[in-house]
N, C-alpha and C. Protein backbone atom coordinates (compact mmCIF):
# COMPACT_ATOMS: atom_id res chain seq x y z
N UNK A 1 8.24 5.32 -4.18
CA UNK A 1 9.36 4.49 -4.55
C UNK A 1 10.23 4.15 -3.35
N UNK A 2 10.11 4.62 -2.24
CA UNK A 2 11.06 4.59 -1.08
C UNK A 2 10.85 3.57 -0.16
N UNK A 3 9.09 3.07 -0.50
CA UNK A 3 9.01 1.43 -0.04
C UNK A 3 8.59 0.52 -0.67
N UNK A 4 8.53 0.89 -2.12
CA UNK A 4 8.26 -0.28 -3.24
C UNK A 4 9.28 -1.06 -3.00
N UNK A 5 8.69 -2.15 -3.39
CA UNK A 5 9.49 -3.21 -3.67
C UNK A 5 9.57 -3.81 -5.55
N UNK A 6 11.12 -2.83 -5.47
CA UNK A 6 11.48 -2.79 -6.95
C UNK A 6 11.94 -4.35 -7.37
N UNK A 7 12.37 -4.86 -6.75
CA UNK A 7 13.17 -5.76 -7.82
C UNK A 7 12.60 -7.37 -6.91
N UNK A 8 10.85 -7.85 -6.74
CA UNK A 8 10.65 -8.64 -6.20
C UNK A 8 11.64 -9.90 -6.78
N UNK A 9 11.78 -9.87 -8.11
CA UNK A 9 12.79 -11.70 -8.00
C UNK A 9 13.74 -11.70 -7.79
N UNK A 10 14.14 -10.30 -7.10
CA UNK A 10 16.16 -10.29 -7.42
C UNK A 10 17.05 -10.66 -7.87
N UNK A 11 16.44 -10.16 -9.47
CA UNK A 11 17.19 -10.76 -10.51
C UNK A 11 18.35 -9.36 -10.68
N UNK A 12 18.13 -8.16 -10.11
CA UNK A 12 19.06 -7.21 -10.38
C UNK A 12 19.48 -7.39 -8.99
N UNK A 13 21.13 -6.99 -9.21
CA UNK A 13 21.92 -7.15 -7.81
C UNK A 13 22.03 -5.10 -7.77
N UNK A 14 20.83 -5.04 -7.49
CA UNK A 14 20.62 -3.09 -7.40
C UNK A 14 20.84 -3.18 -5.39
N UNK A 15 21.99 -2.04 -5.70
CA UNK A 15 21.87 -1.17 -4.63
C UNK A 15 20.97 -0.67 -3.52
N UNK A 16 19.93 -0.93 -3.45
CA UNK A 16 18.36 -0.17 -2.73
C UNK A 16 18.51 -0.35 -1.71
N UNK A 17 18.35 1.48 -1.43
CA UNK A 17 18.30 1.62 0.00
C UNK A 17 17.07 0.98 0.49
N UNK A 18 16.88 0.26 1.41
CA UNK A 18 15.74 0.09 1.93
C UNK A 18 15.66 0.59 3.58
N UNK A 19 16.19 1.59 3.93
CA UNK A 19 15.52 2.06 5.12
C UNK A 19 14.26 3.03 4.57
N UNK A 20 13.42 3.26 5.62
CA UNK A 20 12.31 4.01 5.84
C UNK A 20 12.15 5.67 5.87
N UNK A 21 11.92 5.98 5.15
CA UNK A 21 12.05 7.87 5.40
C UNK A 21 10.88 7.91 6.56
N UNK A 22 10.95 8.89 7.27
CA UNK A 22 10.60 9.36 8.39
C UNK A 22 9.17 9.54 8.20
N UNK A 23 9.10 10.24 7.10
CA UNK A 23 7.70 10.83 6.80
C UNK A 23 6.46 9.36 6.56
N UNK A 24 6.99 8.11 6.01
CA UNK A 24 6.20 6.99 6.09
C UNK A 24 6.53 6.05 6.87
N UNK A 25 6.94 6.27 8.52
CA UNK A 25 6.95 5.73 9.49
C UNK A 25 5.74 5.90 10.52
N UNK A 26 4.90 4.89 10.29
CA UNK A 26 4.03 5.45 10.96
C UNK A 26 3.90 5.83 12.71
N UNK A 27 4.92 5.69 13.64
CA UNK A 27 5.56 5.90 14.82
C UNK A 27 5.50 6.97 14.88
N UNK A 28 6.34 8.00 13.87
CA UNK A 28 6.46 9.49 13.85
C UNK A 28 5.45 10.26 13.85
N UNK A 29 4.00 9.58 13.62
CA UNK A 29 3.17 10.45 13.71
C UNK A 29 2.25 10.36 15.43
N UNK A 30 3.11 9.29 15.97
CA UNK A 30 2.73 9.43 17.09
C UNK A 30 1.10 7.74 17.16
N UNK A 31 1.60 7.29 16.98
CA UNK A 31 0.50 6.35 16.01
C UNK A 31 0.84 5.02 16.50
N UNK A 32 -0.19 4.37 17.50
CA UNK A 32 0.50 3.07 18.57
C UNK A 32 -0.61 1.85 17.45
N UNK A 33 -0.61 0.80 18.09
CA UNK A 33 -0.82 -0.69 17.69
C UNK A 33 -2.51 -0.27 18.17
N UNK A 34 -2.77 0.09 19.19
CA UNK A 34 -4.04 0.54 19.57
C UNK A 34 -4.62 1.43 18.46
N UNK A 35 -3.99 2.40 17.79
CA UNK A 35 -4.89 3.34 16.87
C UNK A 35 -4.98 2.10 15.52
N UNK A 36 -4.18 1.33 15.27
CA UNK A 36 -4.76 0.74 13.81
C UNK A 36 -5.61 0.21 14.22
N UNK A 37 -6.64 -0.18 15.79
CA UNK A 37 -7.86 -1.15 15.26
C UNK A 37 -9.10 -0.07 15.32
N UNK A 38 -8.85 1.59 15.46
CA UNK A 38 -9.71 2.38 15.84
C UNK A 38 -10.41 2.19 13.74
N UNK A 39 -11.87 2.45 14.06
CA UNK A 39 -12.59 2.46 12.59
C UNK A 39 -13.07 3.71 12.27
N UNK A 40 -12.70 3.99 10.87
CA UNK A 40 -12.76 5.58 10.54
C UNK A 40 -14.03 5.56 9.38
N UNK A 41 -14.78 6.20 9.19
CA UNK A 41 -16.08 6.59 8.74
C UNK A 41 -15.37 6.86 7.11
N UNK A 42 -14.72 6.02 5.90
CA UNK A 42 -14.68 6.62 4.60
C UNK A 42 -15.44 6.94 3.78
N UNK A 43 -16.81 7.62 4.37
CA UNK A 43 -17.47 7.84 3.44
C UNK A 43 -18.41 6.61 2.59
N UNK A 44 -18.87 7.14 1.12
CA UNK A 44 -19.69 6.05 0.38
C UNK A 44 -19.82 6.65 -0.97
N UNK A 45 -19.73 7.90 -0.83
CA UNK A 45 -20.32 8.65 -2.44
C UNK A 45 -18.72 8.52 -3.29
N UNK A 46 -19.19 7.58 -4.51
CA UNK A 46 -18.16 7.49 -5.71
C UNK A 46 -17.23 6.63 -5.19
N UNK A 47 -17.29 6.07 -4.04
CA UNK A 47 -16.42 4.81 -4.33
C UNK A 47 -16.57 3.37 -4.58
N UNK A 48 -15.60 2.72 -4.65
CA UNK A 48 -15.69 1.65 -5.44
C UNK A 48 -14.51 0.75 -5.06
N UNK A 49 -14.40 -0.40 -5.07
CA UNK A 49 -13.43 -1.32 -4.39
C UNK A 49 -13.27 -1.47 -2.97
N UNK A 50 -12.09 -1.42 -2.60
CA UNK A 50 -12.12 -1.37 -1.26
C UNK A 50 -12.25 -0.51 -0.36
N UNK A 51 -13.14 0.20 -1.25
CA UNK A 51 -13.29 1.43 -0.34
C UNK A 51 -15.27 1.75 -0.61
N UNK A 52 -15.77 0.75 -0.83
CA UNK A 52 -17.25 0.42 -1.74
C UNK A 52 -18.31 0.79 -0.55
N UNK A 53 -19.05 1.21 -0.91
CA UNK A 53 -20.43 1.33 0.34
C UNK A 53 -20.73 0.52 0.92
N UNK A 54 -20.46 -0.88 0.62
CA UNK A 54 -21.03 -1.78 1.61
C UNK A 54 -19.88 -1.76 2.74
N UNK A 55 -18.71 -1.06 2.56
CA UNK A 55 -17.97 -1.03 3.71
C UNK A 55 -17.44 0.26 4.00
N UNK A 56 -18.41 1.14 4.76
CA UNK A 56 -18.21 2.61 5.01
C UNK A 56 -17.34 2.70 5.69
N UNK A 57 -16.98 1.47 7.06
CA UNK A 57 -16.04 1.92 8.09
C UNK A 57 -14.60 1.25 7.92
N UNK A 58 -13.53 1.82 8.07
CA UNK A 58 -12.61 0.25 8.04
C UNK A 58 -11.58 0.92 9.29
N UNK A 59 -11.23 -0.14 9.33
CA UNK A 59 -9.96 0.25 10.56
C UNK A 59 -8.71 0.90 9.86
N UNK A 60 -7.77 1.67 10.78
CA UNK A 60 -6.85 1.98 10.21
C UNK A 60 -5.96 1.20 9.79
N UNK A 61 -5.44 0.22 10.52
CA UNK A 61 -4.69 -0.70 9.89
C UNK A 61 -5.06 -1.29 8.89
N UNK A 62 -6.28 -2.16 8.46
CA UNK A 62 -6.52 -2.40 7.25
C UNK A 62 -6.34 -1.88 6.15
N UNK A 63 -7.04 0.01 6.26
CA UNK A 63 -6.63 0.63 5.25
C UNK A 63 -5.26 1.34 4.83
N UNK A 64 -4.24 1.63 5.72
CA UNK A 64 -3.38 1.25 5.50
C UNK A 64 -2.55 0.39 4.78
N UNK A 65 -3.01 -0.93 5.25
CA UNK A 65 -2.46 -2.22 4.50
C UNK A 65 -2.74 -2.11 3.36
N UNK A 66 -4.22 -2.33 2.66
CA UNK A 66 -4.67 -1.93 1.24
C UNK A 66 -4.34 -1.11 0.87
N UNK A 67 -3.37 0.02 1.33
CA UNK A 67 -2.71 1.49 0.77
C UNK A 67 -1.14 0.64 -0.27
N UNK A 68 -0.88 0.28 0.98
CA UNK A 68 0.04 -0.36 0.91
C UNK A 68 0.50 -1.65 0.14
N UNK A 69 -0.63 -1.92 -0.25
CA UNK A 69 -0.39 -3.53 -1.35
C UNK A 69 -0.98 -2.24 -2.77
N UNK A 70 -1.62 -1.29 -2.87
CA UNK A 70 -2.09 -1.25 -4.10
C UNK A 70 -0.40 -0.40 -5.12
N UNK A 71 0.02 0.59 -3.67
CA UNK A 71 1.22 1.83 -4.10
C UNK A 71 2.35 1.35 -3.92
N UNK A 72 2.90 0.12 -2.83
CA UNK A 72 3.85 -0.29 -2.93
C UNK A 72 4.64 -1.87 -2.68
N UNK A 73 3.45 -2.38 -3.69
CA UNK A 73 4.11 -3.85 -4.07
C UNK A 73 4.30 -4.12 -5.06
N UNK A 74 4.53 -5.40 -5.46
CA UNK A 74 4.40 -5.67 -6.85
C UNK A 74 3.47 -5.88 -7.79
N UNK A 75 4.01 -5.57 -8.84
CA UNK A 75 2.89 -6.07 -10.29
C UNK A 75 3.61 -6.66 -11.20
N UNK A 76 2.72 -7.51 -12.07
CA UNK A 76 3.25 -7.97 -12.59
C UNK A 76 2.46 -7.82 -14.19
N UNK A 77 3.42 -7.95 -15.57
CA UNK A 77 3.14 -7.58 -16.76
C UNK A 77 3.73 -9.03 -17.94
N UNK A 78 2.92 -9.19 -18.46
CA UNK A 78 2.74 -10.48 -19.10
C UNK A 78 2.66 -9.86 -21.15
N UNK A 79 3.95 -10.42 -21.23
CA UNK A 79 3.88 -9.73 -22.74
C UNK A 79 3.98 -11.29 -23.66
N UNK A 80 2.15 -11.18 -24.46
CA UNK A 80 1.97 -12.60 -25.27
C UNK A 80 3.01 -12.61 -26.63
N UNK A 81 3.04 -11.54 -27.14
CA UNK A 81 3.78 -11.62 -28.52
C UNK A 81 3.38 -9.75 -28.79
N UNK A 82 4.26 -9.27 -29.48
CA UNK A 82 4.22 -7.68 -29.94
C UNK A 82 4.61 -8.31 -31.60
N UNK A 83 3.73 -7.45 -31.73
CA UNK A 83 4.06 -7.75 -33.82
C UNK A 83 5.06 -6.18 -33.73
N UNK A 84 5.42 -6.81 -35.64
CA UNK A 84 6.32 -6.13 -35.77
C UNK A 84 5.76 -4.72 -36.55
């Protein structure tokens, strides 16, 4: 929740902190522009999506990014009609 992005239409005038806690900065771990293009071996057994066998290796930054659009962006929920 500390880098979701809660309120994409800003329809609430909410308070949110949006600085960065330390712990998901990726700097703090010592972690340059050079390590996101290094490619890390994820395996193949039981996965599925973007993480599927036909793509065993991915870079860090990519997977990252796909970390990052699945845990902290938006979604969206579409309600057709609820009976009573």
């Amino acid at each position: 929740h500390n880098i979701a992005n809660l309120d994409p239409l800003g329809v609430y005038d909410a308070d949110l902190d949006s600085s960065i806690p330390h712990e998901l900065d990726l700097p703090n771990y010592g972690w340059t522009d050079a390590d996101m293009e290094k490619e890390f071996d994820i395996g193949s057994f039981m996965n599925t999506g973007f993480m599927s066998p036909d793509r065993p290796k991915l870079k860090l930054g990519d997977l990252i990014e796909r970390l990052q659009q699945t845990y902290a962006d938006s979604i969206g929920v579409e309600y057709m009609h609820i009976a009573d």
